[in-house]
Protein backbone atom coordinates (compact mmCIF):
# COMPACT_ATOMS: atom_id res chain seq x y z
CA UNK A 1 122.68 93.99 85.92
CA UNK A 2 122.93 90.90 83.59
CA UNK A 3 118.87 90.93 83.15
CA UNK A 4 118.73 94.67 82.40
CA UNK A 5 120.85 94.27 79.79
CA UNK A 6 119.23 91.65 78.19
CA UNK A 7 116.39 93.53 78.48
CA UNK A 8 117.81 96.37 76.75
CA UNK A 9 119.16 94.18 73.96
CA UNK A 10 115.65 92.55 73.04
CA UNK A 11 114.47 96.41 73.44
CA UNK A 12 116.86 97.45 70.88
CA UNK A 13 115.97 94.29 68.37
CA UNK A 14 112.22 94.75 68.54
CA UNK A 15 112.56 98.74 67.78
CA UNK A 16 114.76 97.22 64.65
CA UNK A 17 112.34 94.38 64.13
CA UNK A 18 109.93 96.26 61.65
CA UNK A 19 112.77 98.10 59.66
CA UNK A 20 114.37 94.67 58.72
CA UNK A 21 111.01 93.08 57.80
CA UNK A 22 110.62 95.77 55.17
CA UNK A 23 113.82 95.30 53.85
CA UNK A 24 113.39 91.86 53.94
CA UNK A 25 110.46 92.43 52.22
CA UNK A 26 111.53 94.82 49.70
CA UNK A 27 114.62 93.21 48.58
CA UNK A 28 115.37 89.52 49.28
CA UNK A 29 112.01 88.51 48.17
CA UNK A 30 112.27 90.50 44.87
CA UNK A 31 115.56 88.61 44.55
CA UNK A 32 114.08 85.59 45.20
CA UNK A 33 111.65 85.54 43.09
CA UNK A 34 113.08 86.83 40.16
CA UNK A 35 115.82 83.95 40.83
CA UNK A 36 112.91 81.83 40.71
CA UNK A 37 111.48 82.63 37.22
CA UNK A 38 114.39 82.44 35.61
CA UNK A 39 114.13 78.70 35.58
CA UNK A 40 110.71 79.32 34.09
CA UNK A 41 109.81 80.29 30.28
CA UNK A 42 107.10 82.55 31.42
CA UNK A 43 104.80 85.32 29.10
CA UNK A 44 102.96 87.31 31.43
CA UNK A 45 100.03 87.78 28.40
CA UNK A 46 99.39 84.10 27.33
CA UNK A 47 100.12 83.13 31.64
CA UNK A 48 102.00 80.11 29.85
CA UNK A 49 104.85 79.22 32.38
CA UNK A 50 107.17 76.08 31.94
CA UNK A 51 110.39 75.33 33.77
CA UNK A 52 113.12 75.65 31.69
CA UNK A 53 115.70 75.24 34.10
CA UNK A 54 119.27 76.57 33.00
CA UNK A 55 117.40 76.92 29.41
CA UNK A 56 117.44 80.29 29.64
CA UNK A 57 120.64 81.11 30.57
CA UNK A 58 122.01 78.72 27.98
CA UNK A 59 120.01 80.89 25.31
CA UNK A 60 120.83 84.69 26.93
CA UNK A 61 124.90 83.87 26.63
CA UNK A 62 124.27 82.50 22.82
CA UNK A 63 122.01 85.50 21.82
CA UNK A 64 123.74 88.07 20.17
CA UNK A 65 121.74 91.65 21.20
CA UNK A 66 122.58 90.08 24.71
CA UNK A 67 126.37 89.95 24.15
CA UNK A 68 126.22 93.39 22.46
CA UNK A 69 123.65 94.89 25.20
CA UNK A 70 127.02 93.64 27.71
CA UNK A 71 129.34 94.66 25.52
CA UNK A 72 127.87 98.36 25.35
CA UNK A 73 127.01 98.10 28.82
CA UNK A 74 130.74 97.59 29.05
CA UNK A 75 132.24 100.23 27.22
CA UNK A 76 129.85 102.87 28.85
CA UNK A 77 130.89 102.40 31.92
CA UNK A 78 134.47 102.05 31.84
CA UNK A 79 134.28 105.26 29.58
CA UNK A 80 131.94 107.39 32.06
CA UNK A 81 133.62 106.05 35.07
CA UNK A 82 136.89 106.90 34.32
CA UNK A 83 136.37 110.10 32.86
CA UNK A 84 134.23 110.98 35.79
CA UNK A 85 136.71 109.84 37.94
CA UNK A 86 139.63 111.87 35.95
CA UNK A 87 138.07 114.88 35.77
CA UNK A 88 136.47 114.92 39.39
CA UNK A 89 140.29 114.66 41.12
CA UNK A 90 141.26 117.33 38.55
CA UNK A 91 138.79 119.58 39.72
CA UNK A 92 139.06 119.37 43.27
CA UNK A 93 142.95 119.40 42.44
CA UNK A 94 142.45 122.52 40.59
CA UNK A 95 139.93 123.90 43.27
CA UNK A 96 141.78 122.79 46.76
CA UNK A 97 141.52 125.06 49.35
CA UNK A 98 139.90 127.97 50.19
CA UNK A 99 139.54 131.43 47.92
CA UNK A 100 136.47 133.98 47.13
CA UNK A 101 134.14 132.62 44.92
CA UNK A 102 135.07 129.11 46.03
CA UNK A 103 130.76 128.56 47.51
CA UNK A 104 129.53 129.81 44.80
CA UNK A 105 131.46 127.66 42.14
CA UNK A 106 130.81 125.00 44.43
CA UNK A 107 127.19 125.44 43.66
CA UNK A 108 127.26 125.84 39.76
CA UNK A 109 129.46 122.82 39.75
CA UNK A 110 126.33 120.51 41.72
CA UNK A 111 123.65 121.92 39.79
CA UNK A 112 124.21 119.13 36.83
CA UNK A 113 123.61 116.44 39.51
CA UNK A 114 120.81 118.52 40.94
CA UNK A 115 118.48 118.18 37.44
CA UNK A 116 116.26 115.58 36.62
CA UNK A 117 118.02 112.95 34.20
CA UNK A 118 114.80 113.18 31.70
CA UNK A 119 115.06 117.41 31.84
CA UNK A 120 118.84 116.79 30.84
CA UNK A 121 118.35 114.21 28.30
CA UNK A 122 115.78 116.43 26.39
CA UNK A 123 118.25 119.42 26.80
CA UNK A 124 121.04 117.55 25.32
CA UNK A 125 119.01 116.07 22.63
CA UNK A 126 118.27 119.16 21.40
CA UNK A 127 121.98 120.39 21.49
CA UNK A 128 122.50 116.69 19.63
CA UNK A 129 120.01 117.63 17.14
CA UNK A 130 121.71 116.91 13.46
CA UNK A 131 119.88 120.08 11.52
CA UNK A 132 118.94 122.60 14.65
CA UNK A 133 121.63 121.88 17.59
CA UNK A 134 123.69 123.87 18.70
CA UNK A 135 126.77 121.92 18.63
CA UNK A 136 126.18 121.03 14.79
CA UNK A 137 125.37 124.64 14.21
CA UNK A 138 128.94 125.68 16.08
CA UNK A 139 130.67 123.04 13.74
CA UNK A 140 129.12 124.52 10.63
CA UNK A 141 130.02 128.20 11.51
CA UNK A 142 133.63 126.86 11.82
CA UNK A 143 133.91 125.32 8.52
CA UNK A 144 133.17 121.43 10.07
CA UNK A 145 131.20 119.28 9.22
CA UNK A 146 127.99 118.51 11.41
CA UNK A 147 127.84 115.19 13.06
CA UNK A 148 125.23 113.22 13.65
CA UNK A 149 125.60 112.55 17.60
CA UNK A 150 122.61 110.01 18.54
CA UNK A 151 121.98 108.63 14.66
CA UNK A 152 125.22 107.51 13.82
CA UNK A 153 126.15 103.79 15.29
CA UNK A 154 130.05 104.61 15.76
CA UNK A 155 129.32 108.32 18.00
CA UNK A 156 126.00 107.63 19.53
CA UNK A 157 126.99 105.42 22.93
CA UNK A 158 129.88 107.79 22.85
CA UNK A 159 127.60 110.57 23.41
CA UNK A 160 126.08 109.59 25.89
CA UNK A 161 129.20 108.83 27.53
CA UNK A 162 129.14 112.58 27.50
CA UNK A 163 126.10 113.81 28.86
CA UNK A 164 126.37 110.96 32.04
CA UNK A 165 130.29 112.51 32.47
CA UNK A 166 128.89 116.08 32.10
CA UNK A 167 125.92 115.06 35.23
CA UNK A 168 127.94 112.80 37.25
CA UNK A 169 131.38 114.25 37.14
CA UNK A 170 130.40 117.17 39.79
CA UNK A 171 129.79 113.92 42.53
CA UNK A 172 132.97 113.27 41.65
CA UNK A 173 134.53 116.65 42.45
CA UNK A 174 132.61 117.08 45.78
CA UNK A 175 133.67 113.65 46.92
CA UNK A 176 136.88 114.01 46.37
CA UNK A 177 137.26 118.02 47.83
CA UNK A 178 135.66 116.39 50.95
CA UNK A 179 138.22 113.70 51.07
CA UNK A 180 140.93 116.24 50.56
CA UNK A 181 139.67 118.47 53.29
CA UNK A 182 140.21 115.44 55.53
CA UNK A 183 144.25 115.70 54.86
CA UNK A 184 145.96 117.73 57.85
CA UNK A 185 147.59 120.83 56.30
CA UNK A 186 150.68 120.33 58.23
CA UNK A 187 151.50 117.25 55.66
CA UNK A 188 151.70 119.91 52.73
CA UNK A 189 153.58 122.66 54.97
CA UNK A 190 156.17 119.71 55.50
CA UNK A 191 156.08 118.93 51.86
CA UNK A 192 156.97 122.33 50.32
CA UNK A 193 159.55 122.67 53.37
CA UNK A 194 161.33 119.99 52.51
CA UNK A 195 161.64 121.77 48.51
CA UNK A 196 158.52 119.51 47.62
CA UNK A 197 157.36 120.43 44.03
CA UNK A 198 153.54 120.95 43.25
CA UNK A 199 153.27 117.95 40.91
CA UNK A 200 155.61 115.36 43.38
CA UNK A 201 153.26 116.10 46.19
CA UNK A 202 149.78 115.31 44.44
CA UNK A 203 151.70 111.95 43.19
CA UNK A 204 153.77 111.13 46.29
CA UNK A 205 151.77 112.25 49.04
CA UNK A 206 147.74 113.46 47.75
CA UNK A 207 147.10 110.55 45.84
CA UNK A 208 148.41 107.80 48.18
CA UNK A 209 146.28 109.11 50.92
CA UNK A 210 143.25 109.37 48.87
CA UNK A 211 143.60 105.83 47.38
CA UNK A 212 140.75 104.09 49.68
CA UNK A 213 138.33 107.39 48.90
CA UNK A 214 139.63 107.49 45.18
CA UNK A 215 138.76 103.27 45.12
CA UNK A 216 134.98 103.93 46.97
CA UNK A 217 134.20 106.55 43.99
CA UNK A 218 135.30 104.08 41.19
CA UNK A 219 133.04 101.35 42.86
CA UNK A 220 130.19 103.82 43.44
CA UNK A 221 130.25 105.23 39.92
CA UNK A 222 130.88 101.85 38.12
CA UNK A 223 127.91 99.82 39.68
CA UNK A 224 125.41 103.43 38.99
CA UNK A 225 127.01 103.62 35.02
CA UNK A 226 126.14 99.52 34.47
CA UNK A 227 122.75 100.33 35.36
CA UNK A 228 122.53 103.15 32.62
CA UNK A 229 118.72 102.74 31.55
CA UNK A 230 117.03 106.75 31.22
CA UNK A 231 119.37 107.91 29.38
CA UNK A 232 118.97 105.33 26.59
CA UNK A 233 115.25 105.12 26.75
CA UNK A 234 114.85 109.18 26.29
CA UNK A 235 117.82 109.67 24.00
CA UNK A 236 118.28 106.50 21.56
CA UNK A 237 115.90 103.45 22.91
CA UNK A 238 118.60 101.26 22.13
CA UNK A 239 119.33 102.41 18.81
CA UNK A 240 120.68 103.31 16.39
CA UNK A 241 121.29 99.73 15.10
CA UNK A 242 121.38 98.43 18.68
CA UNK A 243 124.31 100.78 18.64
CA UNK A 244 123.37 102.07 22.37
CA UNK A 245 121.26 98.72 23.67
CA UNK A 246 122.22 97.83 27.52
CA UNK A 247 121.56 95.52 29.66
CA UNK A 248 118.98 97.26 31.79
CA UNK A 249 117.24 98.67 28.67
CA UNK A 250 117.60 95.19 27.24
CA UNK A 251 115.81 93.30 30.73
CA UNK A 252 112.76 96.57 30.31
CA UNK A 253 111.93 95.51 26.91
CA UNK A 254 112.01 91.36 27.03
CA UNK A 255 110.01 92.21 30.52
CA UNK A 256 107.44 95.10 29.63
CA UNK A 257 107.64 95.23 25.86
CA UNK A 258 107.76 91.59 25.34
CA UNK A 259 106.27 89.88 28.46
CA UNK A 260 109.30 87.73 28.82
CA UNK A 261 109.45 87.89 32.25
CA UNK A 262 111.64 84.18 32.51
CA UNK A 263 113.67 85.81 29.85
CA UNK A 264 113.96 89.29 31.68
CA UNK A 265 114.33 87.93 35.20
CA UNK A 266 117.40 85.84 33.67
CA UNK A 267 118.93 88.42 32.58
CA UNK A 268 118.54 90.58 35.57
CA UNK A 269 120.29 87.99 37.90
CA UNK A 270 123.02 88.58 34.98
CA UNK A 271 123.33 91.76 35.87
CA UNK A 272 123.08 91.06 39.53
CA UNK A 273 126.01 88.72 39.46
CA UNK A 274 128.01 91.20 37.48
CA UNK A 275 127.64 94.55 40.20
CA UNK A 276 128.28 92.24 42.97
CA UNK A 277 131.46 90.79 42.03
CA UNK A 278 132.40 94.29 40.87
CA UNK A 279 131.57 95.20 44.19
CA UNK A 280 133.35 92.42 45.70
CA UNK A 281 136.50 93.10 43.65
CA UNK A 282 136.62 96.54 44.77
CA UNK A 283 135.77 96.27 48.62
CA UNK A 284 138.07 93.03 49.21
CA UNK A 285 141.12 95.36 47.62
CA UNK A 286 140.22 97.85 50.39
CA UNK A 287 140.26 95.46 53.22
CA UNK A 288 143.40 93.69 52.57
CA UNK A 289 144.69 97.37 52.41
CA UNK A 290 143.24 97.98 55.37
């Protein structure tokens, strides 16, 4: 009996075997060896490499377009996540349970998610445009004045705060109306029973139960928003005035515009170390609840 099951255990690791060896492959030696050349001052034209050691990091934290690539990088995402967030438990607040009409609303509300980011950018850009959108053409019929969405410094990473909301906020909605689905109807019944208004039992009962599911989204959303890189390279390539720069578009062009790849890869394990203890943060808060 012992020997069969051992049998079936190296069975079950050598079906698994290849899998790992890809992942292995396509992960931990990317990491690896992007770890490695950031120690290096490498151009991938001249093929001029020279360890640096913690050179480059030294330089990336004193360099100003890096600081303000983090700082927008920043700002984006605690702007899209938490109006994702917001308006995805509103929704499936405003949309709980079951009434006609309720599939097909369900499938408007994905179809932002369901487009290709580029399509959407060059949708919105349009709508952005200063002389023929039509959002500036709205504000002029009303008496406003138009504004200039993507070319002003102090509205443009704001705007694109809106267009990643307006994409990413239907996730948000069907995440949470499955998580709500999950919730036995007999907790509600018991609720209004017991003279339960509408509002106490979203804050007092809804919201508490959802608290792991609401915590997963935030995590989720926040690691996808500090990666923001198409929207900035079809909308604003980092401009205007550096006004929209991030850190991934800032890693594309020191590594493919530049050929700093030392440079690049440094900043990349940046960004690395910044989603995982994000991810940390967020996953150790559910375990201890747990």
């Amino acid at each position: 009996m012992t020997q069969n099951k051992y049998q079936k255990s190296c069975f079950f690791y050598l079906i698994l075997l290849p899998a790992v060896l890809v992942m292995l492959w396509l992960t931990i030696y990317p990491v690896l060896n992007v770890f490695t050349l950031s120690f290096f001052k490498y151009n991938y034209l001249s093929d001029e490499k020279v360890f640096v050691g913690l050179g480059n990091y030294i330089k990336l934290l004193k360099e100003n377009l890096f600081m303000e690539a983090f700082r927008n990088t920043l700002v984006f995402s605690v702007l899209a996540t938490a109006g994702e967030v917001i308006l995805g438990i509103a929704l499936a607040l405003l949309f709980y349970g079951h009434f006609r009409g309720k599939k097909s609303f369900m499938i408007i509300a994905i179809f932002p998610m369901m487009v290709s980011s580029m399509v959407i950018c060059a949708v919105w850009k349009t709508l952005y445009h200063y002389d023929i959108g039509l959002i500036n053409f709205l504000l002029r019929e009303t008496g406003a004045q138009p504004v200039g969405w993507l070319i002003d410094q102090s509205k443009a990473l704001f705007s694109v705060v809106i267009i990643d909301v307006w994409q990413w906020t239907p996730f948000a909605f069907i995440m949470m109306q499955a998580a709500m689905g999950s919730i036995p109807e007999e907790i509600f019944e018991a609720a209004q029973i017991d003279g339960a208004s509408y509002m106490k039992t979203v804050f007092s009962i809804t919201m508490p139960i959802l608290s792991d599911q609401i915590m997963l989204l935030i995590m989720l959303r926040t690691i996808d928003t500090f990666k923001l890189f198409g929207k900035v390279y079809a909308l604003t390539q980092g401009g205007p005035g550096n006004s929209t720069e991030t850190l991934s578009y800032y890693i594309y062009r020191e590594g493919f515009s530049y050929f700093n790849l030392g440079k690049a890869s440094t900043a990349s394990i940046f960004v690395l170390l910044v989603v995982a203890g994000i991810s940390f943060i967020y996953i150790g808060k559910i375990l201890k609840k747990d």
